[in-house]
N, C-alpha and C. Protein backbone atom coordinates (compact mmCIF):
# COMPACT_ATOMS: atom_id res chain seq x y z
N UNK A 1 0.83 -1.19 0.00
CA UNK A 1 0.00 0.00 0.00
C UNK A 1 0.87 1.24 0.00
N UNK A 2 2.09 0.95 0.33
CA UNK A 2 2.86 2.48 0.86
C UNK A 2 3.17 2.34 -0.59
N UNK A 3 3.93 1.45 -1.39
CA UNK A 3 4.20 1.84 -3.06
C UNK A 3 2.80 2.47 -3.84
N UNK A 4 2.04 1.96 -3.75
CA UNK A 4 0.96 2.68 -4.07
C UNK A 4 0.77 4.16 -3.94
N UNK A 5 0.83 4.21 -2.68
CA UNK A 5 1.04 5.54 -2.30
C UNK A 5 1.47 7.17 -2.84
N UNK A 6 2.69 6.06 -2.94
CA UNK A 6 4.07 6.42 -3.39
C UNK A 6 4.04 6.86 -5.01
N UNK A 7 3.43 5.60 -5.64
CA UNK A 7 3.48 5.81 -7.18
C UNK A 7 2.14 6.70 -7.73
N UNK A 8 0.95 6.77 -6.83
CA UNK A 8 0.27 7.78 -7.04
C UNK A 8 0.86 9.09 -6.50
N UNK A 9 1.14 9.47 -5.83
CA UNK A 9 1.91 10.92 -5.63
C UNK A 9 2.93 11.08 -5.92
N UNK A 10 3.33 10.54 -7.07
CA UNK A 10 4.33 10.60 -7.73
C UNK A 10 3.60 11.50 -9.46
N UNK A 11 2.38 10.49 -10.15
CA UNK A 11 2.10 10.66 -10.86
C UNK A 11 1.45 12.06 -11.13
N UNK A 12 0.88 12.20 -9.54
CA UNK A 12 -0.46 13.14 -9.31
C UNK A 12 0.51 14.14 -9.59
N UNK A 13 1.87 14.25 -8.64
CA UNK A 13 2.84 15.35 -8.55
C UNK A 13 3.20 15.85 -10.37
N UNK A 14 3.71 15.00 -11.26
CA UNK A 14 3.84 15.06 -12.62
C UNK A 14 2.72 15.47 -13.35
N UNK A 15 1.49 15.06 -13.03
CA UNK A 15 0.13 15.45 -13.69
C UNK A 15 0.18 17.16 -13.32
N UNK A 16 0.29 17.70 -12.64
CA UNK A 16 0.39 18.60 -11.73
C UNK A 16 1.12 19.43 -12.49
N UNK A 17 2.76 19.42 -12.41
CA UNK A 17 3.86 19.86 -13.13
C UNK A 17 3.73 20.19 -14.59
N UNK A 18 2.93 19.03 -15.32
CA UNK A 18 2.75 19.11 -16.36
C UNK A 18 1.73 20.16 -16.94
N UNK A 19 0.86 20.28 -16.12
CA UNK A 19 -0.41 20.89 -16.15
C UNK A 19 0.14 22.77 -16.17
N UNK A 20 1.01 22.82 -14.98
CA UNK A 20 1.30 23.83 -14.91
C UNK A 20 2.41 24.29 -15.67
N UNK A 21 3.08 23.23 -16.09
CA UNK A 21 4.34 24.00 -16.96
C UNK A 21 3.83 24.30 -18.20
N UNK A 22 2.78 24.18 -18.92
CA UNK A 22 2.43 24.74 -19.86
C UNK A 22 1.52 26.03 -19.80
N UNK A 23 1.53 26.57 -18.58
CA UNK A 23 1.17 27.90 -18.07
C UNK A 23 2.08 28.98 -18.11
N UNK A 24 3.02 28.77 -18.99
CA UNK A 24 3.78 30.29 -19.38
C UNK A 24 3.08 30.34 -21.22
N UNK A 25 3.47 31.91 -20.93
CA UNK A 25 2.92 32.42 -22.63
C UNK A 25 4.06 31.56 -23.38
N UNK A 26 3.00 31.18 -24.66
CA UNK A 26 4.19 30.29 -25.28
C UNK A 26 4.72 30.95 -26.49
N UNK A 27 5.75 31.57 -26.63
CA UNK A 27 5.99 32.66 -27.60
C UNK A 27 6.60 32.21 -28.58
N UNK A 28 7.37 30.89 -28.52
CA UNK A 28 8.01 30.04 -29.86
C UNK A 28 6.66 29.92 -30.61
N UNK A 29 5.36 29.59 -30.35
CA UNK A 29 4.09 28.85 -31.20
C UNK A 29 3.54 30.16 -31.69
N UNK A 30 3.71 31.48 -30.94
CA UNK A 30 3.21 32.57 -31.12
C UNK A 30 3.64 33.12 -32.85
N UNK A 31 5.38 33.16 -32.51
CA UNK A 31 5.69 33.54 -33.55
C UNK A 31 5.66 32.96 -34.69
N UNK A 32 5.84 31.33 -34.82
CA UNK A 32 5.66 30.78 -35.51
C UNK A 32 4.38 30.33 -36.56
N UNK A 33 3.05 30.76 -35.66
CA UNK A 33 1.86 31.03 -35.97
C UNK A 33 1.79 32.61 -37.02
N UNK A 34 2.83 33.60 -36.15
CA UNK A 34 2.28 34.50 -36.98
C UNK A 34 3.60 34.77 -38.19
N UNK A 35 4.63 33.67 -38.14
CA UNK A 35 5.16 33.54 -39.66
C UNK A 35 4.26 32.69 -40.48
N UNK A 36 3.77 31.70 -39.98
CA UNK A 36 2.88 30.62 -40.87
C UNK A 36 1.95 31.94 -41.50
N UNK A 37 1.06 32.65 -40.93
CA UNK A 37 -0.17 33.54 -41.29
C UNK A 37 0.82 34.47 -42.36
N UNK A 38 1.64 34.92 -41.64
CA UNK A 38 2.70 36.31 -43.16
C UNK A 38 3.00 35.42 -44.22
N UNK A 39 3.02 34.36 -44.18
CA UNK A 39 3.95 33.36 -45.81
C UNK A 39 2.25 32.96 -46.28
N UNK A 40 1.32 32.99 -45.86
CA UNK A 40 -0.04 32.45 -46.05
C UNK A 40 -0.65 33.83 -46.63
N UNK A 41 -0.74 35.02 -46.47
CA UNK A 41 -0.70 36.54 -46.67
C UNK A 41 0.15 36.72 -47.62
N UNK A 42 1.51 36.02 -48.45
CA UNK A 42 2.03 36.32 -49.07
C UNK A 42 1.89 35.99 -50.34
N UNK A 43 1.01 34.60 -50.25
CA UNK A 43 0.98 33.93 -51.27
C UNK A 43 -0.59 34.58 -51.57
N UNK A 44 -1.50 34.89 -51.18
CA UNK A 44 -2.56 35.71 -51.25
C UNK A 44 -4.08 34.49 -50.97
N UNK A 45 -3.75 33.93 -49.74
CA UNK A 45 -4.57 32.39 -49.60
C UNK A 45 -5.54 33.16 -49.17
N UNK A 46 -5.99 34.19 -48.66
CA UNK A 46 -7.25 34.46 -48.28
C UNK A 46 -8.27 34.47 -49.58
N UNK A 47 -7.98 34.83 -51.19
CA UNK A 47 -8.13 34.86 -52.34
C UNK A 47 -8.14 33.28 -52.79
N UNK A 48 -7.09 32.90 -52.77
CA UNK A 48 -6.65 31.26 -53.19
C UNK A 48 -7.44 29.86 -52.33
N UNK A 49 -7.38 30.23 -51.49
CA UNK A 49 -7.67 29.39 -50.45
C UNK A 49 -8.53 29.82 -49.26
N UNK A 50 -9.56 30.53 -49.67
CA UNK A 50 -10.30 31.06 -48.71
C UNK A 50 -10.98 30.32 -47.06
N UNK A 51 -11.33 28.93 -47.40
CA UNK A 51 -11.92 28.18 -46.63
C UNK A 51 -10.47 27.83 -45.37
N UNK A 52 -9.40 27.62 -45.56
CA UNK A 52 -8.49 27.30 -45.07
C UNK A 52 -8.01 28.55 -44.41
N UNK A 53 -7.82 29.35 -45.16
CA UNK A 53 -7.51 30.92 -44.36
C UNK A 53 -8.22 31.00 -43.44
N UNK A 54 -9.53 31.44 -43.73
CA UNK A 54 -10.95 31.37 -42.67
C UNK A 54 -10.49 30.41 -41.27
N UNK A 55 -10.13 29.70 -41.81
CA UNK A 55 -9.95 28.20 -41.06
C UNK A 55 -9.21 28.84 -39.84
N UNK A 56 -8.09 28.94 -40.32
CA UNK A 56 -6.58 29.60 -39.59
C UNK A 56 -6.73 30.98 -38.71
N UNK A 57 -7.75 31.76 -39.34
CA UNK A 57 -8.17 32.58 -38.64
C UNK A 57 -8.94 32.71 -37.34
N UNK A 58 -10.02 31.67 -37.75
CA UNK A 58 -10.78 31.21 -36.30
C UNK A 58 -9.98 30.88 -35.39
N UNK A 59 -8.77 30.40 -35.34
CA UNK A 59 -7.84 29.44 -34.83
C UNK A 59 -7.57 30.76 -34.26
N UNK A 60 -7.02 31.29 -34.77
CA UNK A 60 -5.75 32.67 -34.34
C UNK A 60 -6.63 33.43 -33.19
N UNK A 61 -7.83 34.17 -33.83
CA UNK A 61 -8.55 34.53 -32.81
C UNK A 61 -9.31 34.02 -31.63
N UNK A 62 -9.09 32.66 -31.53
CA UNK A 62 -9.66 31.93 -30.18
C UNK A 62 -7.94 31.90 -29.53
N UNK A 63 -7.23 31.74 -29.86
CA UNK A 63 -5.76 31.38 -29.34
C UNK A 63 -5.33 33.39 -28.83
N UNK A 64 -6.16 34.09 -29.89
CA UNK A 64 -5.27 35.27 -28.74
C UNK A 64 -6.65 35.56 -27.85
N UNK A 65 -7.87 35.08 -27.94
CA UNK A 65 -8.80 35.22 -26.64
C UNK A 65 -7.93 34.86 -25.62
N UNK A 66 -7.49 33.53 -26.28
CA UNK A 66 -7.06 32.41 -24.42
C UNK A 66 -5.87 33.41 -24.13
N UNK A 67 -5.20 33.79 -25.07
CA UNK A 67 -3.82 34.84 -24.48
C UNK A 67 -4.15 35.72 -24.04
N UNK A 68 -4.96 36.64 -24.29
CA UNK A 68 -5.42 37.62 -23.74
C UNK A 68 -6.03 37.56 -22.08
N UNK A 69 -6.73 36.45 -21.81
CA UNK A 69 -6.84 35.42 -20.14
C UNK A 69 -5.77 35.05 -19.66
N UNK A 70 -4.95 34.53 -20.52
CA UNK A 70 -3.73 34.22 -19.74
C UNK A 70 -3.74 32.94 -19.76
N UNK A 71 -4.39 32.09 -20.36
CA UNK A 71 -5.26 30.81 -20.68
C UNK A 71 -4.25 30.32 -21.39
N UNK A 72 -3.21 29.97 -20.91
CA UNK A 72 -1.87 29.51 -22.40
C UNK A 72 -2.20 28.27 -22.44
N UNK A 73 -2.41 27.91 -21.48
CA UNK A 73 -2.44 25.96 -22.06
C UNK A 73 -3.96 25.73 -22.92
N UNK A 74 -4.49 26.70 -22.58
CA UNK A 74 -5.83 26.64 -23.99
C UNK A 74 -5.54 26.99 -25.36
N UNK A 75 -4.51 28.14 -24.99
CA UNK A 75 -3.96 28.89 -25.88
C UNK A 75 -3.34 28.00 -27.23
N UNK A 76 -2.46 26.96 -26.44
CA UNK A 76 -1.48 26.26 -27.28
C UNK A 76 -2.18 25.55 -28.65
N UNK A 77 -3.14 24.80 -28.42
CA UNK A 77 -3.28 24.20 -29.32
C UNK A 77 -4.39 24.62 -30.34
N UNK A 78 -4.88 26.20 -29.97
CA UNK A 78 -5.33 26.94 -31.14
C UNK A 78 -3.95 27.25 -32.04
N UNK A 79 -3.20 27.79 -31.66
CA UNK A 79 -1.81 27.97 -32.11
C UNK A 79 -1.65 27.35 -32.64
N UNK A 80 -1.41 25.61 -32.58
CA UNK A 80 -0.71 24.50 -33.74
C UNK A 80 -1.88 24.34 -34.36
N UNK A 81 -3.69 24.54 -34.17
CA UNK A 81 -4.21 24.50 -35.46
C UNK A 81 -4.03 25.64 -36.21
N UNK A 82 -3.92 27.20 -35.68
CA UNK A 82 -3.34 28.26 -36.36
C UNK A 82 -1.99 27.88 -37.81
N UNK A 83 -1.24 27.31 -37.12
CA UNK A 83 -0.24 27.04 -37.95
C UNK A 83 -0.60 26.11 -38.96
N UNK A 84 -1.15 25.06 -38.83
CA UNK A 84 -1.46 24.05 -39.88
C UNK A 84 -2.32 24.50 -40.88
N UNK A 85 -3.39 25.20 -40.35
CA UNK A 85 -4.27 25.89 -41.80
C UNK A 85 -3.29 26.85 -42.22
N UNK A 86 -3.15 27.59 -41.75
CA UNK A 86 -2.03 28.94 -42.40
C UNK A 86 -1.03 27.99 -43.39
N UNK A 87 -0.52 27.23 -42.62
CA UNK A 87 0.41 26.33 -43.54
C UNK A 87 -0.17 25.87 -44.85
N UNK A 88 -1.55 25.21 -44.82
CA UNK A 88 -2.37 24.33 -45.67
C UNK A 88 -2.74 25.81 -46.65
N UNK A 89 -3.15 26.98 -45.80
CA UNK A 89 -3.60 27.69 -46.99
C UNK A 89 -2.22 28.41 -47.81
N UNK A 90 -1.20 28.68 -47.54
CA UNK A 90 -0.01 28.72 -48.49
C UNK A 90 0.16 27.60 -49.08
N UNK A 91 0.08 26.42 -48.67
CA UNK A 91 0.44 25.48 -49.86
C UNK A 91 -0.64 25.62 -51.03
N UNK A 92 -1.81 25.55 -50.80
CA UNK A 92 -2.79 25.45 -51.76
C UNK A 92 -2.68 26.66 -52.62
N UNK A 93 -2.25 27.91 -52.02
CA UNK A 93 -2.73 29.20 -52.67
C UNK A 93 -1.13 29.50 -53.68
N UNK A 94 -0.01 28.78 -53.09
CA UNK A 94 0.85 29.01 -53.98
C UNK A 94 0.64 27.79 -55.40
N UNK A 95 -0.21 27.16 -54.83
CA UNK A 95 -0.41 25.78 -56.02
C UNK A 95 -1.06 26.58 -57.41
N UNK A 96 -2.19 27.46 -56.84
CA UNK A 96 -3.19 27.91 -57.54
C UNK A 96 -2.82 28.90 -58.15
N UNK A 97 -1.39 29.72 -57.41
CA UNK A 97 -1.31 31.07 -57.79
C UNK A 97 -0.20 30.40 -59.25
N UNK A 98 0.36 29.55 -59.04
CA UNK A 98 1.40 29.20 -60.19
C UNK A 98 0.98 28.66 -61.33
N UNK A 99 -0.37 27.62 -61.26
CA UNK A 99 -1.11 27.77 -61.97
C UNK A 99 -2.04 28.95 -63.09
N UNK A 100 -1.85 29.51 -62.63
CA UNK A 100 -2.66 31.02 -63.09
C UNK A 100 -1.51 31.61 -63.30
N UNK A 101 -0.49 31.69 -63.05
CA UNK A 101 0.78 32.14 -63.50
C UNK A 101 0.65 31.18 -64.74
N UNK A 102 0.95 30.22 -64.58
CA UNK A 102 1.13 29.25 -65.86
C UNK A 102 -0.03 29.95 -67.19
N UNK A 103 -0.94 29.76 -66.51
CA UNK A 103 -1.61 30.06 -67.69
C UNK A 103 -1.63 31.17 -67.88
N UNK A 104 -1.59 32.60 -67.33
CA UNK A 104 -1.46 33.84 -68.28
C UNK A 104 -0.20 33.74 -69.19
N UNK A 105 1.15 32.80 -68.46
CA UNK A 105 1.97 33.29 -69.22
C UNK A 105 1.66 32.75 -70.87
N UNK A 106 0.75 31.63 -70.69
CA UNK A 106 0.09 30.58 -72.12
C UNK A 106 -0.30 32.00 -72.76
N UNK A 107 -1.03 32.26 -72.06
CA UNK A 107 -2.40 33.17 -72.32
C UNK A 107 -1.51 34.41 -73.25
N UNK A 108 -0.40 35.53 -72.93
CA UNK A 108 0.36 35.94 -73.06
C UNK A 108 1.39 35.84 -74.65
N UNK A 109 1.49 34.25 -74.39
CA UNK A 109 2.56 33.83 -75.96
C UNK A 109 1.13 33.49 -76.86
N UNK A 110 0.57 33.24 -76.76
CA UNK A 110 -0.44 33.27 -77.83
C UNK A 110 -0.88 34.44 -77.97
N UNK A 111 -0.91 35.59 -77.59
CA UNK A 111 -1.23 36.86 -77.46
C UNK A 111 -0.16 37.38 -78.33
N UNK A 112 1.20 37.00 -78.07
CA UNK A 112 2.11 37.80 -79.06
C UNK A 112 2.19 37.27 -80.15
N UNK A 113 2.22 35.74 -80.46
CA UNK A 113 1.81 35.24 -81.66
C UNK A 113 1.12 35.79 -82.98
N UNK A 114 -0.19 35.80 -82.34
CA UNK A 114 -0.91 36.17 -82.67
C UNK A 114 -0.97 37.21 -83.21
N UNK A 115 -0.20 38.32 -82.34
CA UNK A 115 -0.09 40.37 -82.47
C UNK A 115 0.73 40.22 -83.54
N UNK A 116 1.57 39.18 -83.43
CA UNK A 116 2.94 39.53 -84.68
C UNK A 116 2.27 39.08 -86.06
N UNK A 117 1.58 37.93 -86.01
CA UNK A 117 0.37 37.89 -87.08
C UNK A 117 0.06 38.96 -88.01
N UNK A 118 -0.81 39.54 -87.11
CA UNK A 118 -1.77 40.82 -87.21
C UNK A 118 -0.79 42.05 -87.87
N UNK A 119 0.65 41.94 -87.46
CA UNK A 119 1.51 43.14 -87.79
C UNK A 119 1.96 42.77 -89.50
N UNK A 120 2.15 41.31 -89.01
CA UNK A 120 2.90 41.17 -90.32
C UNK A 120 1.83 41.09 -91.67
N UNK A 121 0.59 40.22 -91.67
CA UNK A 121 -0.33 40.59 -92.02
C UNK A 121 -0.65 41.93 -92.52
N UNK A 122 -0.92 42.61 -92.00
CA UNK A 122 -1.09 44.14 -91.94
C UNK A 122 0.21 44.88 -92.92
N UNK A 123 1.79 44.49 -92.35
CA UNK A 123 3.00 45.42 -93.25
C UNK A 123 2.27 44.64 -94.75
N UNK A 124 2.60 43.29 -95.07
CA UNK A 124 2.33 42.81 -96.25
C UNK A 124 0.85 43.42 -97.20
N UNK A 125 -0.33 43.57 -96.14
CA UNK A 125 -1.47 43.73 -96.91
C UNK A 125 -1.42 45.02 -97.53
N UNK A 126 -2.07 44.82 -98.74
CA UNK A 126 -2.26 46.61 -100.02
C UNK A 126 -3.25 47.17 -99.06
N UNK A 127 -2.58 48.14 -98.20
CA UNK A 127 -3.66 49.15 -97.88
C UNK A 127 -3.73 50.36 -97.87
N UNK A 128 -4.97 51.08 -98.08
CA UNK A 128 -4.53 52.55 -98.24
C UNK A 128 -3.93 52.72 -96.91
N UNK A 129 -3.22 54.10 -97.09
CA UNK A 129 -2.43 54.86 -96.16
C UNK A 129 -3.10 55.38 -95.51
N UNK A 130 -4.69 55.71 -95.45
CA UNK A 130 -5.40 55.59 -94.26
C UNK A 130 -6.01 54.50 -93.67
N UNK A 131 -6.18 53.51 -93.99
CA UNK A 131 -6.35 52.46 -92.83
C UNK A 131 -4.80 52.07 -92.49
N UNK A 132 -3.96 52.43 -93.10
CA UNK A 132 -2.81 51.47 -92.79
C UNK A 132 -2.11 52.53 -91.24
N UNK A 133 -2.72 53.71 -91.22
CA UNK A 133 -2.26 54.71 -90.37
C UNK A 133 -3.07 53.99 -88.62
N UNK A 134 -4.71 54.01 -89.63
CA UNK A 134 -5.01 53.72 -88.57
C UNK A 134 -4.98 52.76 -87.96
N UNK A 135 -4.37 51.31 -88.70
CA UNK A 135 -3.97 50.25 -87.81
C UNK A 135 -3.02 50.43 -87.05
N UNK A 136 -2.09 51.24 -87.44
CA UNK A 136 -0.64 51.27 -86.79
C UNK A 136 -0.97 52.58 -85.41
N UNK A 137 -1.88 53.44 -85.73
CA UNK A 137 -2.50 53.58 -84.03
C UNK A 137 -2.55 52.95 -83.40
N UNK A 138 -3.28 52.38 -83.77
CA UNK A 138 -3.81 50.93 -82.82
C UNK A 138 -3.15 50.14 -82.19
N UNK A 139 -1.88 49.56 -82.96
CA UNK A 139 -0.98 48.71 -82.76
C UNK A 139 -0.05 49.37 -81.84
N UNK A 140 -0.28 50.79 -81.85
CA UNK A 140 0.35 51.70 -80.95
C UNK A 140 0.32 51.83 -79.93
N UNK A 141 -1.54 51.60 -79.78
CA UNK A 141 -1.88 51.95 -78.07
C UNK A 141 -2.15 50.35 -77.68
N UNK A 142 -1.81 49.59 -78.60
CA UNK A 142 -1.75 48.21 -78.21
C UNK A 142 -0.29 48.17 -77.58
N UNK A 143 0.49 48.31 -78.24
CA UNK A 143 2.34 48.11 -77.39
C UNK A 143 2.11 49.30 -76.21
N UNK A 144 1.30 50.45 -75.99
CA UNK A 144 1.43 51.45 -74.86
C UNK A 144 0.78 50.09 -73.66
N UNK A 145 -0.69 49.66 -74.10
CA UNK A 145 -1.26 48.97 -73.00
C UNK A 145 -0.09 47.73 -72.64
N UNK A 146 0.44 46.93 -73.23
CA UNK A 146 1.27 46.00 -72.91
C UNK A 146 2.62 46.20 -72.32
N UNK A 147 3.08 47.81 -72.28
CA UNK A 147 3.70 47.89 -71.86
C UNK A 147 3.55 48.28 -70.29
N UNK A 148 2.57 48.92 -70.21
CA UNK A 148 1.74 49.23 -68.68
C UNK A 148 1.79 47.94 -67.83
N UNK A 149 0.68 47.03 -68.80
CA UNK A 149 0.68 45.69 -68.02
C UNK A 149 1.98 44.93 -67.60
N UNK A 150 3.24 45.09 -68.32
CA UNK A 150 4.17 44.45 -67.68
C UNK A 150 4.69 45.47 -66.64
N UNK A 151 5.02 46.52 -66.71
CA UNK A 151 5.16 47.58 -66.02
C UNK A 151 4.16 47.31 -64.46
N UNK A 152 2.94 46.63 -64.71
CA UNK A 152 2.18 46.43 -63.27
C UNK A 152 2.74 45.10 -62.79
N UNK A 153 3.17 44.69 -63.83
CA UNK A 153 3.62 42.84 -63.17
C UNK A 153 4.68 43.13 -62.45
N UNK A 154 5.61 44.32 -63.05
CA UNK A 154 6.81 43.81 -62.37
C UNK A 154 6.51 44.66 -61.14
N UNK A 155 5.90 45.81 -60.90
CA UNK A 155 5.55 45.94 -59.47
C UNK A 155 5.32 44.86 -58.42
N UNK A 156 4.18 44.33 -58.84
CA UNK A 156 3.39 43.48 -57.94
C UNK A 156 4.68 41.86 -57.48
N UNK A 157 5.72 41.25 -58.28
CA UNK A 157 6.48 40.79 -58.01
C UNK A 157 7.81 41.08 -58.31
N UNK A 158 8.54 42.45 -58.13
CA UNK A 158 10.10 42.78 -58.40
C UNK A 158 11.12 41.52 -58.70
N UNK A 159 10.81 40.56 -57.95
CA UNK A 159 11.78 39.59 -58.45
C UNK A 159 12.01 38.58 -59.47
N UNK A 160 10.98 38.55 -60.16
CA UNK A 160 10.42 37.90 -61.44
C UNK A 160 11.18 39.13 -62.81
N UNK A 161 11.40 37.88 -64.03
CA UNK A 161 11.80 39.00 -65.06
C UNK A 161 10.45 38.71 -65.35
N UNK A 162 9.84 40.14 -66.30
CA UNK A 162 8.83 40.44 -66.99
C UNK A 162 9.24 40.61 -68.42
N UNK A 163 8.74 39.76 -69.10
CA UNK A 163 8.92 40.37 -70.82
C UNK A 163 7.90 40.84 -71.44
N UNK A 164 8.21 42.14 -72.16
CA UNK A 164 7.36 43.09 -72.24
C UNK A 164 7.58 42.89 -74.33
N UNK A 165 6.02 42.84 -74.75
CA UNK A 165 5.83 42.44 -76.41
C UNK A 165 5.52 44.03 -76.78
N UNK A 166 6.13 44.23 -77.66
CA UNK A 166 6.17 45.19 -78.43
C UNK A 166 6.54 45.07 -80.17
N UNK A 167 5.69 45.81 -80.82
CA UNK A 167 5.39 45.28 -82.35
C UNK A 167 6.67 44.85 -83.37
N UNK A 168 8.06 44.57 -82.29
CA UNK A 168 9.07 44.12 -83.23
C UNK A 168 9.51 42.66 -82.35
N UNK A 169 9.23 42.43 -81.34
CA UNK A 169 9.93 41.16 -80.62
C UNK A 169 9.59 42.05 -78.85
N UNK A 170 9.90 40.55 -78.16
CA UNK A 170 9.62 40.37 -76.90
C UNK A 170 11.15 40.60 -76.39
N UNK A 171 11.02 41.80 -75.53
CA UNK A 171 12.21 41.82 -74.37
C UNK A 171 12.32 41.62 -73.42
N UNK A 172 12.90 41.57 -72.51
CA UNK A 172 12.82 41.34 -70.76
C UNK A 172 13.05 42.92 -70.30
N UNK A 173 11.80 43.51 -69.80
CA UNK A 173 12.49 44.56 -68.71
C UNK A 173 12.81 44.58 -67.00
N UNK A 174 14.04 45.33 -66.96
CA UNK A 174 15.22 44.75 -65.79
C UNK A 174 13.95 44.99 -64.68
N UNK A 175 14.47 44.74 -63.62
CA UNK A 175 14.05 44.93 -62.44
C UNK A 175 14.32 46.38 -61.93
């Protein structure tokens, strides 16, 4: 009976310890939660991956309720679901975003294809010198708009080259 004793107030003592050592703010899960959410924000998953963002969010805001109480051991494991959706919605939203990358850039070479078509078409065809003026407007404020649009791409990602079509060939403009 005395081992008994013994090995229950032993356990009770550890149940105890355990209980309470996860009663400090836990600031490794904190930060790590709110890098998971910035790389999840970066890839634009609230757009991409909305249900999962959402997800991660509920998470975040019940985990800084319990922080805000002081509630850390409640706290904790909003935190590691915080992180796992945040995580889940960057994976998905960079899946989707490269995808859609993929395809404008499709979208894009058939676009210049096509324009160089239309140019060459156009130098070759007998036309009067007034339609031939006014195609080459056109083709004008066609290379102005394409040049804008790469001009917005390379904002929105500086580290990407952008090649910008204009009515003689495709260049890369620098960063």
């Amino acid at each position: 009976m005395n081992k008994t004793f013994r090995i229950s107030t032993v356990v009770i003592f550890l149940s105890v310890i355990a209980f309470y050592g996860c009663s400090y703010r836990p600031t490794e899960q904190i930060e790590r939660a709110e890098k998971a959410m910035a790389q999840a924000q970066e890839q634009h998953a609230d757009e991409f991956s909305p249900n999962e963002w959402n997800s991660g969010m509920e998470a975040w805001n019940k985990a800084q309720e319990a922080l805000d109480q002081e509630r850390y051991s409640q706290a904790s494991p909003y935190l590691l679901k915080t992180m796992e959706q945040f995580n889940r919605a960057r994976d998905i939203a960079k899946g989707k975003r490269e995808a859609l990358l993929r395809e404008i850039q499709g979208l894009q070479t058939t676009i210049d294809i096509r324009y160089k078509g239309v140019k060459t078409s156009m130098e070759e065809a007998k036309l009067s010198s007034k339609v031939k003026k006014e195609l080459e407007a056109s083709c004008s404020e066609i290379d102005e708009a394409i040049i804008k649009i790469a001009n917005l791409k390379r904002l929105s990602n500086p580290m990407e080259t952008v090649w910008c079509w204009n009515s003689s060939h495709a260049s890369p403009i620098s960063s």
